[in-house]
N, C-alpha and C. Protein backbone atom coordinates (compact mmCIF):
# COMPACT_ATOMS: atom_id res chain seq x y z
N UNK A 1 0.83 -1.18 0.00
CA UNK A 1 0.00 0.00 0.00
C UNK A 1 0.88 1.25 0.00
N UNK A 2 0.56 2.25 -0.83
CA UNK A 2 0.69 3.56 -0.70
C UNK A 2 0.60 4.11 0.57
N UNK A 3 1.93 4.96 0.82
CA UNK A 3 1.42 6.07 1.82
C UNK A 3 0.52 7.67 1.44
N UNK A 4 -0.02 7.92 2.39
CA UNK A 4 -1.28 8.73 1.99
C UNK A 4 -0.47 10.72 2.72
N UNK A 5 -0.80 11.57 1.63
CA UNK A 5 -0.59 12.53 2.86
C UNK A 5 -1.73 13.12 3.00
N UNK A 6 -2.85 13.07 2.79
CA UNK A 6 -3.92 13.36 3.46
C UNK A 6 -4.96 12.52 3.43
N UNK A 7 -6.34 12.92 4.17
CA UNK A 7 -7.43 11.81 4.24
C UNK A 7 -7.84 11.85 2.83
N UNK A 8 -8.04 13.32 2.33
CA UNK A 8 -8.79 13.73 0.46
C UNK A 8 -7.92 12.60 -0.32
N UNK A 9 -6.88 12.41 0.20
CA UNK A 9 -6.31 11.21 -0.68
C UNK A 9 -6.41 9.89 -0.50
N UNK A 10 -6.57 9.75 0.82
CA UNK A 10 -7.15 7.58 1.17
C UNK A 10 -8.48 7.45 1.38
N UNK A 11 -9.22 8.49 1.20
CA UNK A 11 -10.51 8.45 1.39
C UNK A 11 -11.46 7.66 -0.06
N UNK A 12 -10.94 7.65 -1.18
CA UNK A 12 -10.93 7.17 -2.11
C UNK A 12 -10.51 5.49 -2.24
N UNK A 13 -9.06 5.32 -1.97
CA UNK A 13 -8.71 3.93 -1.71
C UNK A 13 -9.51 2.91 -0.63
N UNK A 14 -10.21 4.31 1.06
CA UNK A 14 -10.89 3.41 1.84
C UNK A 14 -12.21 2.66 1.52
N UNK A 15 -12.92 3.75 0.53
CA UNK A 15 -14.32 3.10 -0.34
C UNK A 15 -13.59 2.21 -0.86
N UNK A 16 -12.69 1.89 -2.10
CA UNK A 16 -12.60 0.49 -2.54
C UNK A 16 -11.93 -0.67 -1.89
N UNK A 17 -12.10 -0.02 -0.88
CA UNK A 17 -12.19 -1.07 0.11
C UNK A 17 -13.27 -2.00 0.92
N UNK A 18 -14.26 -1.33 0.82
CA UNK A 18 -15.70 -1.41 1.03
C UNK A 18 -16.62 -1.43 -0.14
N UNK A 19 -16.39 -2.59 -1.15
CA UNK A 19 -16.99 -2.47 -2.57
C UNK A 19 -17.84 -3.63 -2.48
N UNK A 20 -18.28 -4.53 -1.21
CA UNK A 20 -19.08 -5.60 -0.55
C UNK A 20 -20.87 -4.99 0.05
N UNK A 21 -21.41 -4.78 -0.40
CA UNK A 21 -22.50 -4.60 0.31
C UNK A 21 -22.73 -5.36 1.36
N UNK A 22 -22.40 -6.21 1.90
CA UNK A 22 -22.61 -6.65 3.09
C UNK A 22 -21.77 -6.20 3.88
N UNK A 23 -20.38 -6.08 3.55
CA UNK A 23 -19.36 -5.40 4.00
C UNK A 23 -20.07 -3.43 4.83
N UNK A 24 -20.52 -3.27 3.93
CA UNK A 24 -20.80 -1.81 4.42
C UNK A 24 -21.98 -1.87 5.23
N UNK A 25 -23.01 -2.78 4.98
CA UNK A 25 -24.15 -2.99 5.85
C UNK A 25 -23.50 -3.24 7.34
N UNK A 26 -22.50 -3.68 7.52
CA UNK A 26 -21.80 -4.25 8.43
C UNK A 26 -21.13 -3.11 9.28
N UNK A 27 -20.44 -2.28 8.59
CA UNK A 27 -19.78 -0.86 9.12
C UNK A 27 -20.92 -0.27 9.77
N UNK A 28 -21.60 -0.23 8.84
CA UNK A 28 -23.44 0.89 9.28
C UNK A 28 -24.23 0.35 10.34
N UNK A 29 -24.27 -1.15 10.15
CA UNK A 29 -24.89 -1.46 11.64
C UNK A 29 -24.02 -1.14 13.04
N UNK A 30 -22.90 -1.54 12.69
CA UNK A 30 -21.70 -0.78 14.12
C UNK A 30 -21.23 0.26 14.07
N UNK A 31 -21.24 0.92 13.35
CA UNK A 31 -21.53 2.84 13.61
C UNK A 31 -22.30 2.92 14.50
N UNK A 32 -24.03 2.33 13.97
CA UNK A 32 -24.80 2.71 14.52
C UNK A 32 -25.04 2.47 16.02
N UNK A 33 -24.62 1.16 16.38
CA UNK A 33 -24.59 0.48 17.14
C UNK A 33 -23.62 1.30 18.63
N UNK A 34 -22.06 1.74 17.60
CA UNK A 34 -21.27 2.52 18.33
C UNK A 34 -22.07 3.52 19.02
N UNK A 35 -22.96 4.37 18.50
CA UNK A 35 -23.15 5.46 18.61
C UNK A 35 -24.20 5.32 19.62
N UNK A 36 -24.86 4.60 19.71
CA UNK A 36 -25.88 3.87 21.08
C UNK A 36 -25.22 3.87 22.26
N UNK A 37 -24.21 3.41 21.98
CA UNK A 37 -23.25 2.69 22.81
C UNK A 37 -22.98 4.12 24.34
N UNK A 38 -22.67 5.11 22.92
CA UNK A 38 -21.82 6.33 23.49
C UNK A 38 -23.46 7.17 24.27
N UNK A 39 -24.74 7.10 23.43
CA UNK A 39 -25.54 7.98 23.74
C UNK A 39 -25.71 6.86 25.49
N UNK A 40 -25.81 5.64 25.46
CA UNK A 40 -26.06 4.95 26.81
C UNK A 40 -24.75 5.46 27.51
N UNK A 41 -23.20 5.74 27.31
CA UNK A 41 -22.70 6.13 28.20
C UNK A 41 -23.09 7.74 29.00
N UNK A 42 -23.58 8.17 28.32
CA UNK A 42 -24.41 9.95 28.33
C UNK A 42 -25.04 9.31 29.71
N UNK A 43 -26.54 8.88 29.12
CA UNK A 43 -27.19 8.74 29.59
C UNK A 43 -27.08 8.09 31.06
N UNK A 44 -26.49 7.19 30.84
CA UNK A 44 -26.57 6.60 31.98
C UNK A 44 -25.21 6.94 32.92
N UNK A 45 -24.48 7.74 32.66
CA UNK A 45 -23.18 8.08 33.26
C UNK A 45 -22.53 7.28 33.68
N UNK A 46 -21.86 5.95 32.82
CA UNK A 46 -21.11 4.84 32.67
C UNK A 46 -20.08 4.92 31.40
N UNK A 47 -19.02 5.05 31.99
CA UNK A 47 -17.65 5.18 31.05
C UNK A 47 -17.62 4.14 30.26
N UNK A 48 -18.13 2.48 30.75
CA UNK A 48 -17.46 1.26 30.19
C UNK A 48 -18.35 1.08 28.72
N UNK A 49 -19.52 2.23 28.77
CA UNK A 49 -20.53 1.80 27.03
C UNK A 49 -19.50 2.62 26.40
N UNK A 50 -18.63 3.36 26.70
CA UNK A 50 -17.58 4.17 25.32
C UNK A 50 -16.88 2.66 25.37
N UNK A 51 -16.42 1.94 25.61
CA UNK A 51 -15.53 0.71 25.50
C UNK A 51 -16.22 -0.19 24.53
N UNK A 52 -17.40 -0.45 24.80
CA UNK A 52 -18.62 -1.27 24.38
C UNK A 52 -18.58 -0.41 22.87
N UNK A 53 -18.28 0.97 23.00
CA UNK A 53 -18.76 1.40 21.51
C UNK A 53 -17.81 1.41 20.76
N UNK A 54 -16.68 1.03 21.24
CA UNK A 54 -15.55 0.71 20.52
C UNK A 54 -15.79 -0.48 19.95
N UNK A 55 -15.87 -1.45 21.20
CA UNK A 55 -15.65 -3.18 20.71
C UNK A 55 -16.93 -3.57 19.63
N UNK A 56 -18.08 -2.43 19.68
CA UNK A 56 -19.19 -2.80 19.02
C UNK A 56 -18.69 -2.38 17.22
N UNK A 57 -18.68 -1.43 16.98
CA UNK A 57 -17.95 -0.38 15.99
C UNK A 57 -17.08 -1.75 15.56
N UNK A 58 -16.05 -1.60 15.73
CA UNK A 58 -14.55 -2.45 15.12
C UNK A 58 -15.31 -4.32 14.71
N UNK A 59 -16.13 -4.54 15.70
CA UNK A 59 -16.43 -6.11 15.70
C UNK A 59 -17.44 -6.44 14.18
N UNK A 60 -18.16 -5.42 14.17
CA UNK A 60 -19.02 -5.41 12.82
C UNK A 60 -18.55 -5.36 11.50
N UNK A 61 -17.24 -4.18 12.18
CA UNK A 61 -17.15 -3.78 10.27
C UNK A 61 -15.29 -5.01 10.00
N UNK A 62 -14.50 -5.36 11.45
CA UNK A 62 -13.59 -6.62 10.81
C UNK A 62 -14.50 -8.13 11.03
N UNK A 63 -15.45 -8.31 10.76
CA UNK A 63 -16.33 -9.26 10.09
C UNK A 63 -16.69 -9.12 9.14
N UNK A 64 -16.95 -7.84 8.71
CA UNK A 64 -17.30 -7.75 7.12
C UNK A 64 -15.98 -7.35 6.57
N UNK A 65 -15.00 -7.19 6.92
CA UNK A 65 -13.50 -7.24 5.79
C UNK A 65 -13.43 -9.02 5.81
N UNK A 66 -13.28 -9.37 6.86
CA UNK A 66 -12.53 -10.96 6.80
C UNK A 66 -13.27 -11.81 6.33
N UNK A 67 -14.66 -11.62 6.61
CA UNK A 67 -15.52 -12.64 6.09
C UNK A 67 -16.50 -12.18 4.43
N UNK A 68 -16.34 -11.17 4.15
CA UNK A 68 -17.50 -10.89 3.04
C UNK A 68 -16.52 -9.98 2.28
N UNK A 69 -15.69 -8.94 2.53
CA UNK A 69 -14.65 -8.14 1.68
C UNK A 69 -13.14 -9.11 1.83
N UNK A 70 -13.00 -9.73 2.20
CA UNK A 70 -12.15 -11.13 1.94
C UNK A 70 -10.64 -9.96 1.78
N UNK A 71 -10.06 -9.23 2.96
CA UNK A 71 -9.28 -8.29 2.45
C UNK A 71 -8.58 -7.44 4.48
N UNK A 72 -8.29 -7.39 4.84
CA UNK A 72 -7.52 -6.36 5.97
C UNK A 72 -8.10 -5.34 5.92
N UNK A 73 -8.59 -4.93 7.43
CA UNK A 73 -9.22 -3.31 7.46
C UNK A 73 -7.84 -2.23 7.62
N UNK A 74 -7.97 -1.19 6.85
CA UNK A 74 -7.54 -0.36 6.95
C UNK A 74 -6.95 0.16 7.91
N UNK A 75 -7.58 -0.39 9.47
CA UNK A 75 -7.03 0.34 10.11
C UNK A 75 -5.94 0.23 10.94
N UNK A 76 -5.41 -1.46 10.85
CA UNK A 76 -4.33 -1.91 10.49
C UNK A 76 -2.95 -1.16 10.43
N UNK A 77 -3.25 -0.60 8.87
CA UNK A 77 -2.20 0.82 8.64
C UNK A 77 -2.59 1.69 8.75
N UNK A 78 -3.84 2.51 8.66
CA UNK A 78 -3.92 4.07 8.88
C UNK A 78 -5.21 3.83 10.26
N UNK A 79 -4.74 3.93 11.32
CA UNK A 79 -5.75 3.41 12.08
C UNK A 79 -6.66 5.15 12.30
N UNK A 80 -6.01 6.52 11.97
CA UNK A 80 -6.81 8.02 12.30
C UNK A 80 -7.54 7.72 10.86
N UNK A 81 -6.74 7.41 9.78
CA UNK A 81 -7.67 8.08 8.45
C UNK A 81 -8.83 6.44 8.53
N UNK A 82 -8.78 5.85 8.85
CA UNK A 82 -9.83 4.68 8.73
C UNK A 82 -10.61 4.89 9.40
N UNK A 83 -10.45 5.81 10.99
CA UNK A 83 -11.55 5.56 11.80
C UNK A 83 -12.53 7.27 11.28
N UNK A 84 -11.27 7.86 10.73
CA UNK A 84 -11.96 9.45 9.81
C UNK A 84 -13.09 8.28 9.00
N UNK A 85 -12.54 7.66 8.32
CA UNK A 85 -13.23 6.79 6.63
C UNK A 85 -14.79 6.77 7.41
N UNK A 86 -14.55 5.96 8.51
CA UNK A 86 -15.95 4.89 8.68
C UNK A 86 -16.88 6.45 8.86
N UNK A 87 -16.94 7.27 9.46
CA UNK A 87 -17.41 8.59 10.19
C UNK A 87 -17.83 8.88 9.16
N UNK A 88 -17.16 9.56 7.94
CA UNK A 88 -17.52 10.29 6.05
C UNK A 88 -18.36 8.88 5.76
N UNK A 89 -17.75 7.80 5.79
CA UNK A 89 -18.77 7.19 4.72
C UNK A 89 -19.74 6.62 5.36
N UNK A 90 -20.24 6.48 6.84
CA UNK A 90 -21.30 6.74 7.53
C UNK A 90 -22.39 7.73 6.99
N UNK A 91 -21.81 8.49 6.97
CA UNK A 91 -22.48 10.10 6.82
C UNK A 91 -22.83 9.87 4.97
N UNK A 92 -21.94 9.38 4.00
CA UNK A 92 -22.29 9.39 2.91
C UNK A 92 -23.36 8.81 2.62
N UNK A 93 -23.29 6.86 3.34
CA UNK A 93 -24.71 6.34 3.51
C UNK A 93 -25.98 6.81 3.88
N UNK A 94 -25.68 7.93 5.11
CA UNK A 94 -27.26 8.28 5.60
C UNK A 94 -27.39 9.46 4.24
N UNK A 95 -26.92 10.05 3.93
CA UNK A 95 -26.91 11.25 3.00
C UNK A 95 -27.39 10.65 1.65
N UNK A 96 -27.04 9.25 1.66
CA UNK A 96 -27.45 8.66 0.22
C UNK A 96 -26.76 8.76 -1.18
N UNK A 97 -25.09 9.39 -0.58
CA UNK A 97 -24.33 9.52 -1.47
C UNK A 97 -23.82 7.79 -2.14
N UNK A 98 -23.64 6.85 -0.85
CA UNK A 98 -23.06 5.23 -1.44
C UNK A 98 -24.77 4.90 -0.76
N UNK A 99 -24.79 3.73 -1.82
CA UNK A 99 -25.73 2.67 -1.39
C UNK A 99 -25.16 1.69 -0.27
N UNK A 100 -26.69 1.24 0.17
CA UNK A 100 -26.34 0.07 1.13
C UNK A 100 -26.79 -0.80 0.46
């Protein structure tokens, strides 16, 4: 792999990385999932659901690299611009820019 000097530049390589629709269904359910995670740490003023929204986040979307994108997550080597990736192409999905 290429080294990257900015995200405008691996942000491109991280989508074809995610060219699996199940693969991305997979990111999107543990985004979403993450993000529960974090609103129950709010809510309930418990540090250990940010942990939970980690292990939830990462567990979804390296099941859909290893098992359905048949390929290493990104974040591996760029572990800031991958965890930038999932956040933009989160946001691209709800926005309706990539399909699920």
């Amino acid at each position: 792999m290429a080294g990257f000097s900015s995200f405008r530049e691996f942000y491109p390589f991280y989508l074809g990385e995610h060219r699996n629709t199940v693969c991305r269904r997979l990111h999107f359910v543990g985004t979403s999932g993450a993000l529960g995670c974090i609103l129950a740490a709010i809510v309930r003023d418990n540090p250990w659901w940010l942990l939970a929204a980690l292990v939830c986040g990462y567990a979804f979307a390296w099941v859909g690299h290893f098992f359905f994108e048949k390929n290493r997550p990104a974040t591996f080597k760029y572990p800031f611009y991958s965890f930038a990736g999932d956040w933009v192409m989160y946001k691209d999905i709800l926005i309706g820019r990539i399909k699920l």
